[in-house]
C-alpha atoms as a PDB file:
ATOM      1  CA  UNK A   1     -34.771  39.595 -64.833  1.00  0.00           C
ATOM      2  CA  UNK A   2     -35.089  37.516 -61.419  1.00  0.00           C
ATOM      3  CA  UNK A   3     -35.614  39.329 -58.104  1.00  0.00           C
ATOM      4  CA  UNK A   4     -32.581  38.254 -56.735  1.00  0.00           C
ATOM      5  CA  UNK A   5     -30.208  39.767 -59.266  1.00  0.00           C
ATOM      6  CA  UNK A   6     -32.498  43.404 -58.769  1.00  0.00           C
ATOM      7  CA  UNK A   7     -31.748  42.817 -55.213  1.00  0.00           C
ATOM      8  CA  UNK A   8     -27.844  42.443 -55.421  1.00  0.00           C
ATOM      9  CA  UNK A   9     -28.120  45.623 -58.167  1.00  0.00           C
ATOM     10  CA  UNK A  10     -29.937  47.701 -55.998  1.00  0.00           C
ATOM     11  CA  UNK A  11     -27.407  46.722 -52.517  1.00  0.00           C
ATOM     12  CA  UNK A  12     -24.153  46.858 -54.999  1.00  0.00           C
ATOM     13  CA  UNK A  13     -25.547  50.774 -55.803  1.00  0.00           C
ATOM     14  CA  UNK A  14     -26.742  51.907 -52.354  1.00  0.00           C
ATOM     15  CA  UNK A  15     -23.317  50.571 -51.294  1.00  0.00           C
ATOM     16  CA  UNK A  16     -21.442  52.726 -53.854  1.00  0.00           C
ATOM     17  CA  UNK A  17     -23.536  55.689 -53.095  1.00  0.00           C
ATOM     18  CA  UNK A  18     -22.813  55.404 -49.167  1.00  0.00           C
ATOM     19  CA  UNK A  19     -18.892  54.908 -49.874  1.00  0.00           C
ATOM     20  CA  UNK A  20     -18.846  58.329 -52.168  1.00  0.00           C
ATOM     21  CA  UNK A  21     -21.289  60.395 -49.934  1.00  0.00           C
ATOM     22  CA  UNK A  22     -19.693  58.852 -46.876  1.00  0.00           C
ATOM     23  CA  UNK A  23     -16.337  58.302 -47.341  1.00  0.00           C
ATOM     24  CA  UNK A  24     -14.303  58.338 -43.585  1.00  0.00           C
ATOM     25  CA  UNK A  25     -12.844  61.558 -42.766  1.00  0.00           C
ATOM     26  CA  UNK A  26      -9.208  61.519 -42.835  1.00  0.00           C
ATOM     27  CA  UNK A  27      -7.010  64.059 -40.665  1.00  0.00           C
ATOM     28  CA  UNK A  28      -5.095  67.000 -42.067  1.00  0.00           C
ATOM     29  CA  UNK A  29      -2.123  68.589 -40.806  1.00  0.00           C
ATOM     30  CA  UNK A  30      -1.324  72.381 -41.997  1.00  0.00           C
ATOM     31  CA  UNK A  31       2.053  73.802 -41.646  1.00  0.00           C
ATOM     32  CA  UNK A  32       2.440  77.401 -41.962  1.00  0.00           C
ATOM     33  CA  UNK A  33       5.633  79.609 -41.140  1.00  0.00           C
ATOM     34  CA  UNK A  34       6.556  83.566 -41.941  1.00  0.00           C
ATOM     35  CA  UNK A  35       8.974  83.818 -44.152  1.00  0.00           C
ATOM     36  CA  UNK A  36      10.983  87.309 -43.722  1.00  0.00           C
ATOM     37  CA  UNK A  37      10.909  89.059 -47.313  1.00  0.00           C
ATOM     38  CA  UNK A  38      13.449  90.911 -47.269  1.00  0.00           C
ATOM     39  CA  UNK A  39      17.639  91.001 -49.439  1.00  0.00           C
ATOM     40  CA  UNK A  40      18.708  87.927 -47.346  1.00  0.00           C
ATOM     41  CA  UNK A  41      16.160  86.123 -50.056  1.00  0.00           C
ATOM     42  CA  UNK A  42      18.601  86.543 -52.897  1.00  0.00           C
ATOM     43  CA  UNK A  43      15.909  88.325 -54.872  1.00  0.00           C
ATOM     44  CA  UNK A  44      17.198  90.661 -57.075  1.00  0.00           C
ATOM     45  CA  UNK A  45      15.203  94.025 -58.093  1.00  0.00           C
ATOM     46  CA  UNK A  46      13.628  94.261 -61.236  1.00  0.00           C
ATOM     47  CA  UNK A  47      15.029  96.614 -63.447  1.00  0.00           C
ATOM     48  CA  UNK A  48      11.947  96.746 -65.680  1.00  0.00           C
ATOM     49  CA  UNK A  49       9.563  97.480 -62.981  1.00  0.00           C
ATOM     50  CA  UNK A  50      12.141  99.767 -60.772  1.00  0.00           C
ATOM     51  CA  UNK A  51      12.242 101.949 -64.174  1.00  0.00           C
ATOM     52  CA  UNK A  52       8.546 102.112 -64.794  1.00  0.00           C
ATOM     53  CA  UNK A  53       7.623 103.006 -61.386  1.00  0.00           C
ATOM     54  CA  UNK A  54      10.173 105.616 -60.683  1.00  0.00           C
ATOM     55  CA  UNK A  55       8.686 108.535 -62.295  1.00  0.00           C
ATOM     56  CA  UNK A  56       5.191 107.822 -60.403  1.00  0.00           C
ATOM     57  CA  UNK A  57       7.370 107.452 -57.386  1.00  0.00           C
ATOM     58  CA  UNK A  58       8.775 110.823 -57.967  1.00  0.00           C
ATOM     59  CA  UNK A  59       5.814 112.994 -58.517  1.00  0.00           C
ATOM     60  CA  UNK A  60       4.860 111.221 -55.311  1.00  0.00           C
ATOM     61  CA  UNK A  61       7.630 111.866 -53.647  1.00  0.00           C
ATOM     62  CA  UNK A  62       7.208 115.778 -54.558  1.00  0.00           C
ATOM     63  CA  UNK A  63       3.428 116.439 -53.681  1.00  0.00           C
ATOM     64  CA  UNK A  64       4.094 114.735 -50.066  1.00  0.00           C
ATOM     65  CA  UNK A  65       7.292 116.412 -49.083  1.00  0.00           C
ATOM     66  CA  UNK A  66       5.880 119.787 -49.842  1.00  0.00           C
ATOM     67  CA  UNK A  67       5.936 122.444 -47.154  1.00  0.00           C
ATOM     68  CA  UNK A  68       2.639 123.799 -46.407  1.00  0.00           C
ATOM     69  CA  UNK A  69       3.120 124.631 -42.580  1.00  0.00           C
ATOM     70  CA  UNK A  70       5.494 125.553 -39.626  1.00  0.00           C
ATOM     71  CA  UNK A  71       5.311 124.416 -36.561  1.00  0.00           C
ATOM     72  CA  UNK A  72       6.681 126.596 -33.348  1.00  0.00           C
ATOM     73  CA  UNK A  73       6.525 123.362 -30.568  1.00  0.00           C
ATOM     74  CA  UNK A  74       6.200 119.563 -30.645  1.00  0.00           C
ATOM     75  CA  UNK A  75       2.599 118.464 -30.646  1.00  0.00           C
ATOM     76  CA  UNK A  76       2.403 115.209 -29.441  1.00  0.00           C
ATOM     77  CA  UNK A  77      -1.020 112.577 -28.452  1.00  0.00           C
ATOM     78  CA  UNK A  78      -1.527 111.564 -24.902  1.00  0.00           C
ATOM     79  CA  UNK A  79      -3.968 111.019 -22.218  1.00  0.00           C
ATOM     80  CA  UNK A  80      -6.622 112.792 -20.889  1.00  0.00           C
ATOM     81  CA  UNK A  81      -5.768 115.980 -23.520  1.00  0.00           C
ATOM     82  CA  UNK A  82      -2.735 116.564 -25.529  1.00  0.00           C
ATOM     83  CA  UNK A  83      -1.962 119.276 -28.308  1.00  0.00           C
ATOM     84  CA  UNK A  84      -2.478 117.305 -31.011  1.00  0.00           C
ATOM     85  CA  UNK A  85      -5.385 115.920 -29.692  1.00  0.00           C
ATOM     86  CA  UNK A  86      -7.206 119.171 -29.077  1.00  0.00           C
ATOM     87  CA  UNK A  87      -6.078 120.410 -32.869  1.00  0.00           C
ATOM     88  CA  UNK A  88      -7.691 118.075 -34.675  1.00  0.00           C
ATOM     89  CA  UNK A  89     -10.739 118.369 -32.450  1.00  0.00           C
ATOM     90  CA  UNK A  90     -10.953 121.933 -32.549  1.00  0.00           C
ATOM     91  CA  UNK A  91     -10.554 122.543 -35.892  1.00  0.00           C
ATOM     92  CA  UNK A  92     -13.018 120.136 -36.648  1.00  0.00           C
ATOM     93  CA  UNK A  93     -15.047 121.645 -34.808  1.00  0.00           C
ATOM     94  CA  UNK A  94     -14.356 124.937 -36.537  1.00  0.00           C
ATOM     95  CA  UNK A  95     -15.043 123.108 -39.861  1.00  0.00           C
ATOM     96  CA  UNK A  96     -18.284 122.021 -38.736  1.00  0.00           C
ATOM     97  CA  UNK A  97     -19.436 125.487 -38.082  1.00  0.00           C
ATOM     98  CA  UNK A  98     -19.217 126.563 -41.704  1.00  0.00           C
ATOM     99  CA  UNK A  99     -21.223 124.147 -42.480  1.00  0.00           C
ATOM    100  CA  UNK A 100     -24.173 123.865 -39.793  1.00  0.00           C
ATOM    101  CA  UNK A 101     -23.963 125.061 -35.860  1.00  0.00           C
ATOM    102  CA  UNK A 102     -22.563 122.561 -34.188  1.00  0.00           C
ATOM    103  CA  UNK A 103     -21.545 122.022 -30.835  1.00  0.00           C
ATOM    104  CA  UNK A 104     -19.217 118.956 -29.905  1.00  0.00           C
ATOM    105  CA  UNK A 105     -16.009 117.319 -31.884  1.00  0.00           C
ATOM    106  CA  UNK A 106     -14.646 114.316 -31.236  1.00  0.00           C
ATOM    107  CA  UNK A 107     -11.577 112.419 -32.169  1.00  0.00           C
ATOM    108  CA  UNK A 108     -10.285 109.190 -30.762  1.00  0.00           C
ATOM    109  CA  UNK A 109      -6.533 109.303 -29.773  1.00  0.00           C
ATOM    110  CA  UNK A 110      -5.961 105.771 -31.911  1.00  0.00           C
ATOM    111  CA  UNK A 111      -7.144 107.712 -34.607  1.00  0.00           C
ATOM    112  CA  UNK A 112      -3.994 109.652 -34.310  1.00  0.00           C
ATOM    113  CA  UNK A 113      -0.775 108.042 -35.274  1.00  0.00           C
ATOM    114  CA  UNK A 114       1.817 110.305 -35.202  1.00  0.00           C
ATOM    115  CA  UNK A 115       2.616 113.787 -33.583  1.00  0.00           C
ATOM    116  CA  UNK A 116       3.598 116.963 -35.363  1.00  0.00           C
ATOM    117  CA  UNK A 117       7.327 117.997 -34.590  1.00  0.00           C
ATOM    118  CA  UNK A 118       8.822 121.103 -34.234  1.00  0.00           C
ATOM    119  CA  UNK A 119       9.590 122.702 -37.801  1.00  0.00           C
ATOM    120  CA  UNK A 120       8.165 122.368 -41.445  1.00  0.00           C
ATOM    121  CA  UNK A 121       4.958 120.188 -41.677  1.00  0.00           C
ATOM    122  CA  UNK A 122       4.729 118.866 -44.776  1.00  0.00           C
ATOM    123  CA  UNK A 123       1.551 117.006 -46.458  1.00  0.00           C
ATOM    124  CA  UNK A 124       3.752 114.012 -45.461  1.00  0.00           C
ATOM    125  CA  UNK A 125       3.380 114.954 -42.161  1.00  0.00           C
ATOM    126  CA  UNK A 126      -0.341 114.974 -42.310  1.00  0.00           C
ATOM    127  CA  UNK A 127      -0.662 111.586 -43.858  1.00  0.00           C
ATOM    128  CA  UNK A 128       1.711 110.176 -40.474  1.00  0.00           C
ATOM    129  CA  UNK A 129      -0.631 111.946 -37.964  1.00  0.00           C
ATOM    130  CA  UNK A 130      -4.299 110.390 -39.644  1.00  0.00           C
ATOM    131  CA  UNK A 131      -3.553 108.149 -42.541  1.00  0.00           C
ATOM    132  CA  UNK A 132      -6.509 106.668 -42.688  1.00  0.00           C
ATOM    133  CA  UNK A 133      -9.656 107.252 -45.110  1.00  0.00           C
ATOM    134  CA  UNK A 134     -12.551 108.256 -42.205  1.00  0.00           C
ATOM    135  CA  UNK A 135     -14.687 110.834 -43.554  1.00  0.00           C
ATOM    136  CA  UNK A 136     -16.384 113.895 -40.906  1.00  0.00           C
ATOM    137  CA  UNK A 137     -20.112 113.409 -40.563  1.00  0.00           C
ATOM    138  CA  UNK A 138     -22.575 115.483 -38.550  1.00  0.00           C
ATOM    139  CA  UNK A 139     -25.058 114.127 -36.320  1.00  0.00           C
ATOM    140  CA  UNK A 140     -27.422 115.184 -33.734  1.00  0.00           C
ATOM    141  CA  UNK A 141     -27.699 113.235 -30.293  1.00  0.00           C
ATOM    142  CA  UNK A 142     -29.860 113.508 -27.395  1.00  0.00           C
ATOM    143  CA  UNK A 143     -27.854 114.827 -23.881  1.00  0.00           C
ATOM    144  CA  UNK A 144     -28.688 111.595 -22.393  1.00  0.00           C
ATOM    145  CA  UNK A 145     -26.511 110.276 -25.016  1.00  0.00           C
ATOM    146  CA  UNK A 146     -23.806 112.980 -24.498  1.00  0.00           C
ATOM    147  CA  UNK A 147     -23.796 112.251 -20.832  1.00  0.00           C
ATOM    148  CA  UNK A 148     -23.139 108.890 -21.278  1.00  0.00           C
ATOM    149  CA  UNK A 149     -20.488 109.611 -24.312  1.00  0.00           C
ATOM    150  CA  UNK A 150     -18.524 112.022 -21.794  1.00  0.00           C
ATOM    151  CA  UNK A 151     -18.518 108.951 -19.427  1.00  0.00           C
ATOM    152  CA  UNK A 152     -17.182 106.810 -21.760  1.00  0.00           C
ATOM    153  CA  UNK A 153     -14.401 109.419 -22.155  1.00  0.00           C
ATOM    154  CA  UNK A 154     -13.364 109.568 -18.708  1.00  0.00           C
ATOM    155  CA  UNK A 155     -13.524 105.116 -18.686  1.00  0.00           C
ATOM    156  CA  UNK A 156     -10.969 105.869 -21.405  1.00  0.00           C
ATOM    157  CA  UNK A 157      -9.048 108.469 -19.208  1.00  0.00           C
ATOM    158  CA  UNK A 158      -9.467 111.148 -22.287  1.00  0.00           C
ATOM    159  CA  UNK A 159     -10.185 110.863 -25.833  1.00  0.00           C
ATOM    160  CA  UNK A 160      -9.989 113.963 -28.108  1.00  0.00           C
ATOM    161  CA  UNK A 161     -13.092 116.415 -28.026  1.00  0.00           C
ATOM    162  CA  UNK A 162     -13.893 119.671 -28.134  1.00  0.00           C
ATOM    163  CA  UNK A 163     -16.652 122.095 -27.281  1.00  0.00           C
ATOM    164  CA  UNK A 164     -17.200 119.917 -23.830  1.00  0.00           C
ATOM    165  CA  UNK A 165     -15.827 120.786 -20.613  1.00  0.00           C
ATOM    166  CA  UNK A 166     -15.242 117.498 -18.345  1.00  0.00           C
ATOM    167  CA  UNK A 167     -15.580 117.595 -14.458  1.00  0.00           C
ATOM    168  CA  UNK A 168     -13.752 114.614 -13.248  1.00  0.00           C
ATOM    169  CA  UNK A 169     -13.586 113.578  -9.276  1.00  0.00           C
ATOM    170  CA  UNK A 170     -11.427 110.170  -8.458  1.00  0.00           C
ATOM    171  CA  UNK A 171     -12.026 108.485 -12.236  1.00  0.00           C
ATOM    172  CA  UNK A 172     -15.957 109.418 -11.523  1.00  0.00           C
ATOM    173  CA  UNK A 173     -17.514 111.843 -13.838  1.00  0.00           C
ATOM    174  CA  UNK A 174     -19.374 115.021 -12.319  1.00  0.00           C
ATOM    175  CA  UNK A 175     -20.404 117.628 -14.482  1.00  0.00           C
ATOM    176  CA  UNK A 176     -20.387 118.142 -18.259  1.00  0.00           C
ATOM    177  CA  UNK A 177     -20.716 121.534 -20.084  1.00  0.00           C
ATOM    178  CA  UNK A 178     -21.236 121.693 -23.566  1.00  0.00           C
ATOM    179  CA  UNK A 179     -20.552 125.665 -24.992  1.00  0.00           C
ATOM    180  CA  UNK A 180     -19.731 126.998 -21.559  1.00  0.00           C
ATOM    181  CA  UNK A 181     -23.504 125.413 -20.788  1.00  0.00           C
ATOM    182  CA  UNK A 182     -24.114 122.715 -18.038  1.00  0.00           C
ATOM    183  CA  UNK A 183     -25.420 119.846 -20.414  1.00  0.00           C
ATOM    184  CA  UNK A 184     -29.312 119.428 -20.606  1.00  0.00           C
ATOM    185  CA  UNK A 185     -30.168 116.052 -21.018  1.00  0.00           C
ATOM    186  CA  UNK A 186     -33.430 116.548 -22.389  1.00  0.00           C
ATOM    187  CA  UNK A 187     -31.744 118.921 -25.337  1.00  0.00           C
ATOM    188  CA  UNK A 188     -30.573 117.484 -28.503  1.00  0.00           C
ATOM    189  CA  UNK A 189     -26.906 118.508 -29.609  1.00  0.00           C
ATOM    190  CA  UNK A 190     -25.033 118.528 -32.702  1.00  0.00           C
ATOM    191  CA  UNK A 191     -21.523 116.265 -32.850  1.00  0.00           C
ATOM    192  CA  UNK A 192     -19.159 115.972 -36.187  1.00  0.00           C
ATOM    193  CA  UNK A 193     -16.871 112.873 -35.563  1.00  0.00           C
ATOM    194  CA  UNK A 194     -15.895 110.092 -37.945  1.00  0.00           C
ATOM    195  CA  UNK A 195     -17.830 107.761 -39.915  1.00  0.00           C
ATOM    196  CA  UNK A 196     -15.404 105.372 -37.752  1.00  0.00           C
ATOM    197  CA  UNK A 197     -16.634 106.459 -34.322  1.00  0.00           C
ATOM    198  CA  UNK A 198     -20.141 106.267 -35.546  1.00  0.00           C
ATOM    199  CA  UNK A 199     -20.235 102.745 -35.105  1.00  0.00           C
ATOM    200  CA  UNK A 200     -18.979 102.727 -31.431  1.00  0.00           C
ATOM    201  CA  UNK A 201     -15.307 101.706 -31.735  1.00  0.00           C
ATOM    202  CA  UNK A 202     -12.840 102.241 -29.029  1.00  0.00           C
ATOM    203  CA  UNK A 203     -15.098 101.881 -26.428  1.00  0.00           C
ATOM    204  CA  UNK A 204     -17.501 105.137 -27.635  1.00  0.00           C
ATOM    205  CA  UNK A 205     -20.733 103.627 -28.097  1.00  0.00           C
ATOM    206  CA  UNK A 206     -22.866 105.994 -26.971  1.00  0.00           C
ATOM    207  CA  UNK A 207     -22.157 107.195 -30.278  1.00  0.00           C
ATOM    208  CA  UNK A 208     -24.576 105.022 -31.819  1.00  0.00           C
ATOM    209  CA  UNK A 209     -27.235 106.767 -30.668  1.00  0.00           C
ATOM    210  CA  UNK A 210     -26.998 109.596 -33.266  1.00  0.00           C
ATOM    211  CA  UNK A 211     -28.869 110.548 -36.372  1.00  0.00           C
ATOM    212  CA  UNK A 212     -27.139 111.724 -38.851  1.00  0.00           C
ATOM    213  CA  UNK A 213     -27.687 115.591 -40.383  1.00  0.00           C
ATOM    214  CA  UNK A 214     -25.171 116.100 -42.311  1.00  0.00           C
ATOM    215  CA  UNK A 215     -22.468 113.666 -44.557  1.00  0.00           C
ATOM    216  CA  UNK A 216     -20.077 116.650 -46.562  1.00  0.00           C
ATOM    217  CA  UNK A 217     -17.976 113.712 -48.064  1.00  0.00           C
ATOM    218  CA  UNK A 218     -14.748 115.674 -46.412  1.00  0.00           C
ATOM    219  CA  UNK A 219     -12.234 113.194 -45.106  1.00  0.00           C
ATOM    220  CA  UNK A 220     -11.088 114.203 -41.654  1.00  0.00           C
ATOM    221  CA  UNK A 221      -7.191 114.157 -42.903  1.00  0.00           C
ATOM    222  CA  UNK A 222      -8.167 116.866 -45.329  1.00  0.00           C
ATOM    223  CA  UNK A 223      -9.654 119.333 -42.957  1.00  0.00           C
ATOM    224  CA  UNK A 224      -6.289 119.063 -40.896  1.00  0.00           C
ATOM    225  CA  UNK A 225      -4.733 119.495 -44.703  1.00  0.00           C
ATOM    226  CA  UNK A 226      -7.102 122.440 -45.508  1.00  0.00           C
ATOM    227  CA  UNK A 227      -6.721 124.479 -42.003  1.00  0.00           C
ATOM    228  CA  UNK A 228      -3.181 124.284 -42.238  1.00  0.00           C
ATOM    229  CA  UNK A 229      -2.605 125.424 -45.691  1.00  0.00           C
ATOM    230  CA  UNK A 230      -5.065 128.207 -44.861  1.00  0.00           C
ATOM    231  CA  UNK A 231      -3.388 129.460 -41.657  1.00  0.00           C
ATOM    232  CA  UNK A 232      -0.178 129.719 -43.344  1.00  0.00           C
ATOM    233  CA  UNK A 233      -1.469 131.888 -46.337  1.00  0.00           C
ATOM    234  CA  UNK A 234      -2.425 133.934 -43.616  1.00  0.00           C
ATOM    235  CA  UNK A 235       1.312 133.945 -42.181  1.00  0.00           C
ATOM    236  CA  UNK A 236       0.499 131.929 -39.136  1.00  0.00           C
ATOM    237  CA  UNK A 237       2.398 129.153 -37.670  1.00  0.00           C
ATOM    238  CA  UNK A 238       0.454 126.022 -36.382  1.00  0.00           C
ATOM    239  CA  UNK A 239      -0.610 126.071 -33.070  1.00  0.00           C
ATOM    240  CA  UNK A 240      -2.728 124.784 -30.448  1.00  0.00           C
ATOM    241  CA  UNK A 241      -3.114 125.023 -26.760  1.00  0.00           C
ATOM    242  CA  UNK A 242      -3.648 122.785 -23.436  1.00  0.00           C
ATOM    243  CA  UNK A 243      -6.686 124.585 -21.776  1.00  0.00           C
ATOM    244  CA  UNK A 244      -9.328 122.967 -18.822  1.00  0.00           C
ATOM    245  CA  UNK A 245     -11.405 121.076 -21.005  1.00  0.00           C
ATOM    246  CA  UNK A 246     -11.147 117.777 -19.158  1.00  0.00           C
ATOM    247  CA  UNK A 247     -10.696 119.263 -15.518  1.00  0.00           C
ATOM    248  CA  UNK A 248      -9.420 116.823 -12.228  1.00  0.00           C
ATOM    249  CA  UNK A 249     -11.090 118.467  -9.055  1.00  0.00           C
END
């Protein structure tokens, strides 16, 4: 075989090899729209399905629109404290204490999505105000941490806690109490709060300094579910109160 026809072998396959590996890059265009899904579609239902799912639909139905509660006011989310806001805090707070002594709750007010009216609360009701899946954890953090968490509070102009008293001057921070207590920052303190604050959303990142004591597995939507039921065996309506935890000098 002659050198010359290895040479033109070995160009004619380096060339090939360069065109496939290095082919020019050609420009795409994507289109994208939303279409509304909706009876202006012309879709029609599906009997088959409709029939198969309307039995699950009604036992669902049933469970959620079941009265477990009664409600004497409107308790509704808002900046710096609410009612709502302080109801889930303090009875998380409460649940906490069954299961080790704690000392601070908090809630975020995103976490909260829809007030409590006036009237029958039903588990539907519930599943409005915190339909999401955080779970309650207990951790322990340092009062350097706890100063700086109540500071991030007052940046947010109020988030839902409880146990803490808030001195605010002018949007500054001046004094924290923790159990009736001016805070020690050299003490460690015990906080329940969601899994979800835990990794500093909505602005709370102190809360990442924490270490974690106890995880009961007890999603936070439950203990509002529990406390209710529970009050109302005991023939009490749901309440809660406005009070001076987060005080304006």
């Amino acid at each position: 075989m002659s050198k010359l026809y290895i040479l033109l072998v070995f160009v004619l396959g380096v060339g090939l090899v360069t065109y496939f590996v290095r082919q020019p890059s050609q420009k795409i265009t994507v289109y994208s729209e939303a279409i509304l899904v909706n009876a202006d579609v012309g879709l029609s239902p599906c009997v088959a399905i409709d029939e198969f799912v309307q039995p699950f639909k009604d036992t669902i139905d049933s469970e959620m629109n079941t009265v477990i509660g009664y409600a004497p006011q409107d308790m509704t989310v808002g900046r710096p404290q609410s009612l709502l806001s302080n109801f889930v805090a303090d009875l998380l707070l409460e649940r906490a204490n069954t299961i080790i002594p704690t000392a601070i709750s908090v809630v975020n007010m995103g976490g909260l999505r829809y007030p409590i009216m006036k009237g029958d609360i039903t588990v539907r009701s519930v599943f409005a105000v915190m339909p999401f899946e955080n779970e309650c954890i207990i951790v322990s953090m340092t009062g350097d941490a706890i100063w700086q968490l109540a500071n991030e509070i007052v940046v947010a102009n109020g988030e839902g806690y409880s146990g803490m008293q808030l001195i605010v001057k002018k949007n500054i921070l001046q004094r924290v109490y923790v159990q009736g207590k001016p805070l020690d920052k050299t003490a460690t303190y015990r906080v329940i709060t969601s899994d979800y604050l835990l990794t500093g959303k909505d602005g709370l990142t102190a809360l990442l300094q924490h270490k974690v004591l106890v995880n009961p597995a007890i999603k936070m939507r439950d203990v509002i579910l529990e406390h209710i039921v529970n009050e109302t065996k005991q023939g009490k309506p749901i309440i809660a109160e406005m009070d001076n935890r987060y005080q304006i000098e």
